[in-house]
PDB file of N, CA and C in Angstrom:
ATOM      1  N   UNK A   1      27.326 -65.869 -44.229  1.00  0.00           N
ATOM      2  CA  UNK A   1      28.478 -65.740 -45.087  1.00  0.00           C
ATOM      3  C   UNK A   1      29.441 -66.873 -44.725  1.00  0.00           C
ATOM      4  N   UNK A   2      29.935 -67.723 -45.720  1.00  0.00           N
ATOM      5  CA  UNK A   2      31.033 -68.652 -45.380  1.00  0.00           C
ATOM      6  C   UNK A   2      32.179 -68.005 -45.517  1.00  0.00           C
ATOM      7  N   UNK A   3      33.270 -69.230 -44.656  1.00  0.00           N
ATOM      8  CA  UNK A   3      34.620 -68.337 -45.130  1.00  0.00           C
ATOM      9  C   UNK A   3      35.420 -68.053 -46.347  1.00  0.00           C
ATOM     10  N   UNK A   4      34.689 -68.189 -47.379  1.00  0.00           N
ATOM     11  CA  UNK A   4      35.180 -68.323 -48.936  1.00  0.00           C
ATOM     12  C   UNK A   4      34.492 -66.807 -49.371  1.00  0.00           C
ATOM     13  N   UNK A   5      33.572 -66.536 -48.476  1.00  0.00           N
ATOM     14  CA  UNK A   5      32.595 -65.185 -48.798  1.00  0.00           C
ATOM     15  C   UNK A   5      33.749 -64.067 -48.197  1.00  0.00           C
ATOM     16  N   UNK A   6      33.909 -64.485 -46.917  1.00  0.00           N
ATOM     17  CA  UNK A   6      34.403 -63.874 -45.669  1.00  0.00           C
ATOM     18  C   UNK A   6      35.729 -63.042 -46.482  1.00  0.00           C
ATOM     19  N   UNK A   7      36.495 -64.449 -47.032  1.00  0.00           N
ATOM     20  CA  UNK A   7      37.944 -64.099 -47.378  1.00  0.00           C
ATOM     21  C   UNK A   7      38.113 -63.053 -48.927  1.00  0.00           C
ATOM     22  N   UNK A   8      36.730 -63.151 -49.437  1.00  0.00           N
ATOM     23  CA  UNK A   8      36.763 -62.229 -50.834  1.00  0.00           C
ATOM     24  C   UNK A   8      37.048 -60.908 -50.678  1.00  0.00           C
ATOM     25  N   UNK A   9      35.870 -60.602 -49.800  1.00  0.00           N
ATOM     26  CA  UNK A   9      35.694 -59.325 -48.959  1.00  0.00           C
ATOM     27  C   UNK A   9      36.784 -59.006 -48.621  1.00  0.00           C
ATOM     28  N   UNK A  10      37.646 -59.739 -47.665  1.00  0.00           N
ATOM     29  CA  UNK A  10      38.880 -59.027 -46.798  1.00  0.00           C
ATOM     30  C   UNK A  10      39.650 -58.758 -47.821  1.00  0.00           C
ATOM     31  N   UNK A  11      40.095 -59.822 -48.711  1.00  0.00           N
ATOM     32  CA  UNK A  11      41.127 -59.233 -50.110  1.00  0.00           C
ATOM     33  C   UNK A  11      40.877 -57.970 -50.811  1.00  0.00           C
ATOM     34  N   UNK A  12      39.521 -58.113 -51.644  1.00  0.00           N
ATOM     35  CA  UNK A  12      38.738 -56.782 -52.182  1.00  0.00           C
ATOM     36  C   UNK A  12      39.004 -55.891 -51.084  1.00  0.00           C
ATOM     37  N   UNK A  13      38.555 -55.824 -49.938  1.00  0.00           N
ATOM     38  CA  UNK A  13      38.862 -54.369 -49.144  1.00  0.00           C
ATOM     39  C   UNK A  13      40.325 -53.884 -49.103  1.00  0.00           C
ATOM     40  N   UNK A  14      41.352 -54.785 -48.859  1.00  0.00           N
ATOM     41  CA  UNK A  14      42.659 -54.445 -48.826  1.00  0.00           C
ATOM     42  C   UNK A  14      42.900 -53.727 -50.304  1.00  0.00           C
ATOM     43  N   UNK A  15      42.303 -54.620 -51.447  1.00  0.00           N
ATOM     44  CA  UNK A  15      42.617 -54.246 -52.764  1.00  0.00           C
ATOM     45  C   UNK A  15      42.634 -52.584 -52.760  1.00  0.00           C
ATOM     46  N   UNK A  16      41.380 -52.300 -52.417  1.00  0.00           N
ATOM     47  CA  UNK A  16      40.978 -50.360 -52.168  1.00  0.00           C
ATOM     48  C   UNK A  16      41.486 -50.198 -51.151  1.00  0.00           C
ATOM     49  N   UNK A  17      42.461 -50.503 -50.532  1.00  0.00           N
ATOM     50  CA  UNK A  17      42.864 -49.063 -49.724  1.00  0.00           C
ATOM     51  C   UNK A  17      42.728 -49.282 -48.379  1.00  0.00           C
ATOM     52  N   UNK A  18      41.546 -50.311 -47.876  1.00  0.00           N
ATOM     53  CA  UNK A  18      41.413 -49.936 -46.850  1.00  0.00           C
ATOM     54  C   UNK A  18      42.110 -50.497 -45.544  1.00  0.00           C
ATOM     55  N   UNK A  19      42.490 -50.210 -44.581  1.00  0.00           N
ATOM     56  CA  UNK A  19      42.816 -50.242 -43.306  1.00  0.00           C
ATOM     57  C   UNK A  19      42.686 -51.968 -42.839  1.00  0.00           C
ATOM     58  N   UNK A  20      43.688 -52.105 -42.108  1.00  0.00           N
ATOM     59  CA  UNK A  20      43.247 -53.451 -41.559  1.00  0.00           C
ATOM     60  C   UNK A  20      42.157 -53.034 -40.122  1.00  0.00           C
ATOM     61  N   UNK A  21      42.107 -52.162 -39.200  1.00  0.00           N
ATOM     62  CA  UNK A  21      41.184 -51.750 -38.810  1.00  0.00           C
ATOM     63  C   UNK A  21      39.596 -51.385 -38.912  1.00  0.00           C
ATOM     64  N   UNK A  22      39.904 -50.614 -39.963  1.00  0.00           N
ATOM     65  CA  UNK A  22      38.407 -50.766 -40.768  1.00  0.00           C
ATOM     66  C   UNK A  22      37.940 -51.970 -41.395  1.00  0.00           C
ATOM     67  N   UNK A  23      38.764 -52.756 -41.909  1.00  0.00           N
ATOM     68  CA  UNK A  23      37.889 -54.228 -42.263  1.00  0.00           C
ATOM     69  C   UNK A  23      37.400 -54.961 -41.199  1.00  0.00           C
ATOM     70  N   UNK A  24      38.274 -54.800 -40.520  1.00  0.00           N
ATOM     71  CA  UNK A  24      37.652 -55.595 -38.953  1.00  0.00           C
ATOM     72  C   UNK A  24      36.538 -55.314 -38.315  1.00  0.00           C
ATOM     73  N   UNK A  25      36.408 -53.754 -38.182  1.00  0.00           N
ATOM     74  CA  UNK A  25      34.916 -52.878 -37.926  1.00  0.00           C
ATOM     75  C   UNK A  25      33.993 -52.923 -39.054  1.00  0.00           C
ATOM     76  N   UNK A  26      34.488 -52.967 -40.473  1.00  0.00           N
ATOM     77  CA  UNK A  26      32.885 -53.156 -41.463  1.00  0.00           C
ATOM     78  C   UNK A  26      32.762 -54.718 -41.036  1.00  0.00           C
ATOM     79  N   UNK A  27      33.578 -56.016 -40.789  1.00  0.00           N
ATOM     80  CA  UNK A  27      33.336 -57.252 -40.985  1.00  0.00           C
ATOM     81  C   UNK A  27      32.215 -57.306 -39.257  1.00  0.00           C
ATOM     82  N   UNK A  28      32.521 -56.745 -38.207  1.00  0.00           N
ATOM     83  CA  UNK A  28      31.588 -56.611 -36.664  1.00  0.00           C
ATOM     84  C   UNK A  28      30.611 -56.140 -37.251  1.00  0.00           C
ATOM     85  N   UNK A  29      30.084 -54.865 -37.804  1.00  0.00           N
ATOM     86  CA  UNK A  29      29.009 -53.603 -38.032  1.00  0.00           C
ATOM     87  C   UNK A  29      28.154 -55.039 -39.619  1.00  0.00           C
ATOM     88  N   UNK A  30      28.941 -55.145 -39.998  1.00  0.00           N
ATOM     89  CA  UNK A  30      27.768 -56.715 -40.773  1.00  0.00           C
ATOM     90  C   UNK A  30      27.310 -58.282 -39.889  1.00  0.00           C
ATOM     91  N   UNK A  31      28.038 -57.861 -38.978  1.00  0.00           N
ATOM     92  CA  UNK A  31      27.854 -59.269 -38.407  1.00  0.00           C
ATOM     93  C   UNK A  31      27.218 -59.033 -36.594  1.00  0.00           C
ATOM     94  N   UNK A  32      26.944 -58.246 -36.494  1.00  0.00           N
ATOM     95  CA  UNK A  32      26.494 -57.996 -35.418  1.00  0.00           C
ATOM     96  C   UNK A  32      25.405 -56.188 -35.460  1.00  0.00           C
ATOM     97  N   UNK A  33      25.670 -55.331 -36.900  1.00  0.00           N
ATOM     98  CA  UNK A  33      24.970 -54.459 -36.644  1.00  0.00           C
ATOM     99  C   UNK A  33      25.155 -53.270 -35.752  1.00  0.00           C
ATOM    100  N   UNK A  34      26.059 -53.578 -35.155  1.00  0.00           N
ATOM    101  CA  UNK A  34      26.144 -52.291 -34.038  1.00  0.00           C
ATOM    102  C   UNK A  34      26.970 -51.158 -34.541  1.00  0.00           C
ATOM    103  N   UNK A  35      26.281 -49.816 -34.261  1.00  0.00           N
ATOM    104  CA  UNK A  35      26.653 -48.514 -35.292  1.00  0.00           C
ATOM    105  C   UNK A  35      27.973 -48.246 -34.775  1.00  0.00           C
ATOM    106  N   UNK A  36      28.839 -48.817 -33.137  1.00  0.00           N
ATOM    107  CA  UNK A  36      29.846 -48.008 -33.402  1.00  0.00           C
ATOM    108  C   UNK A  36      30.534 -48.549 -34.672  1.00  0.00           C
ATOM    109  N   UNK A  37      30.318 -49.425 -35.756  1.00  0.00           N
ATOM    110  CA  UNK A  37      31.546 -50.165 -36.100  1.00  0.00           C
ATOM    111  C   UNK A  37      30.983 -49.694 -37.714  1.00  0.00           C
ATOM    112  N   UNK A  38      30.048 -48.929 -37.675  1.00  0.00           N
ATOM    113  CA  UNK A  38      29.277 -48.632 -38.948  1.00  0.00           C
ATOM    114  C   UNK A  38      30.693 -48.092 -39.800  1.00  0.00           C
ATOM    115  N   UNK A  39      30.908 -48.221 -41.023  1.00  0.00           N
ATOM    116  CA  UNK A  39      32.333 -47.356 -42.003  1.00  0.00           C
ATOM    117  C   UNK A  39      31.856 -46.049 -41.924  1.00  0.00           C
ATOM    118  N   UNK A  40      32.565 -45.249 -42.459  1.00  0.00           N
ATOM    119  CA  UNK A  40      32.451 -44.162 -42.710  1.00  0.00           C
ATOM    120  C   UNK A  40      33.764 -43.228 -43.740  1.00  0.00           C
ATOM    121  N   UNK A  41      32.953 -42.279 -44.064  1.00  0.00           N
ATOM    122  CA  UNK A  41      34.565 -42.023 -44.923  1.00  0.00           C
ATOM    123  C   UNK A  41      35.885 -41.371 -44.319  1.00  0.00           C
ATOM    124  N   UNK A  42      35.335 -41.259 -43.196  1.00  0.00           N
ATOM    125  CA  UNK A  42      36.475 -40.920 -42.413  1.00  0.00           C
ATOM    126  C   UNK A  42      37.670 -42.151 -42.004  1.00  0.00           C
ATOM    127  N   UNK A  43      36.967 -43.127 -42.003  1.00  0.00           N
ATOM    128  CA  UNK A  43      37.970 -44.139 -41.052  1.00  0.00           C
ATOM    129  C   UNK A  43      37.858 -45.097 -42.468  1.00  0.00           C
ATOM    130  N   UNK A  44      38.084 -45.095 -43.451  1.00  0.00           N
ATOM    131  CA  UNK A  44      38.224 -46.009 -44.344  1.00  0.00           C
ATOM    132  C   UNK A  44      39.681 -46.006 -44.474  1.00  0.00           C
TER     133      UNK A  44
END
C-alpha cells in the first residue's frame, strides 16, 4: 500500500466514525497480521 492508499483509508475511517485508536490497530492487524489488533465491533 502507498501513502496515497494509506491516507484514503485513514480519511474514509474517520469519515464512519471510527476512533483514532482503532485506525491505528486496523492499519498494524493489515500490516503485520497480528490478531491482537484484529477490529472488532466492539472497539470500532
Amino acid at each position: 500500500m502507498n501513502m496515497s492508499e494509506a491516507a484514503k483509508i485513514i480519511l474514509g475511517l474517520r469519515a464512519v466514525g471510527w476512533a483514532e485508536k482503532s485506525i491505528n490497530d486496523f492499519i498494524l492487524y493489515v500490516e503485520t497480521g497480528d490478531e491482537q489488533y484484529k477490529p472488532d465491533k466492539r472497539n470500532v
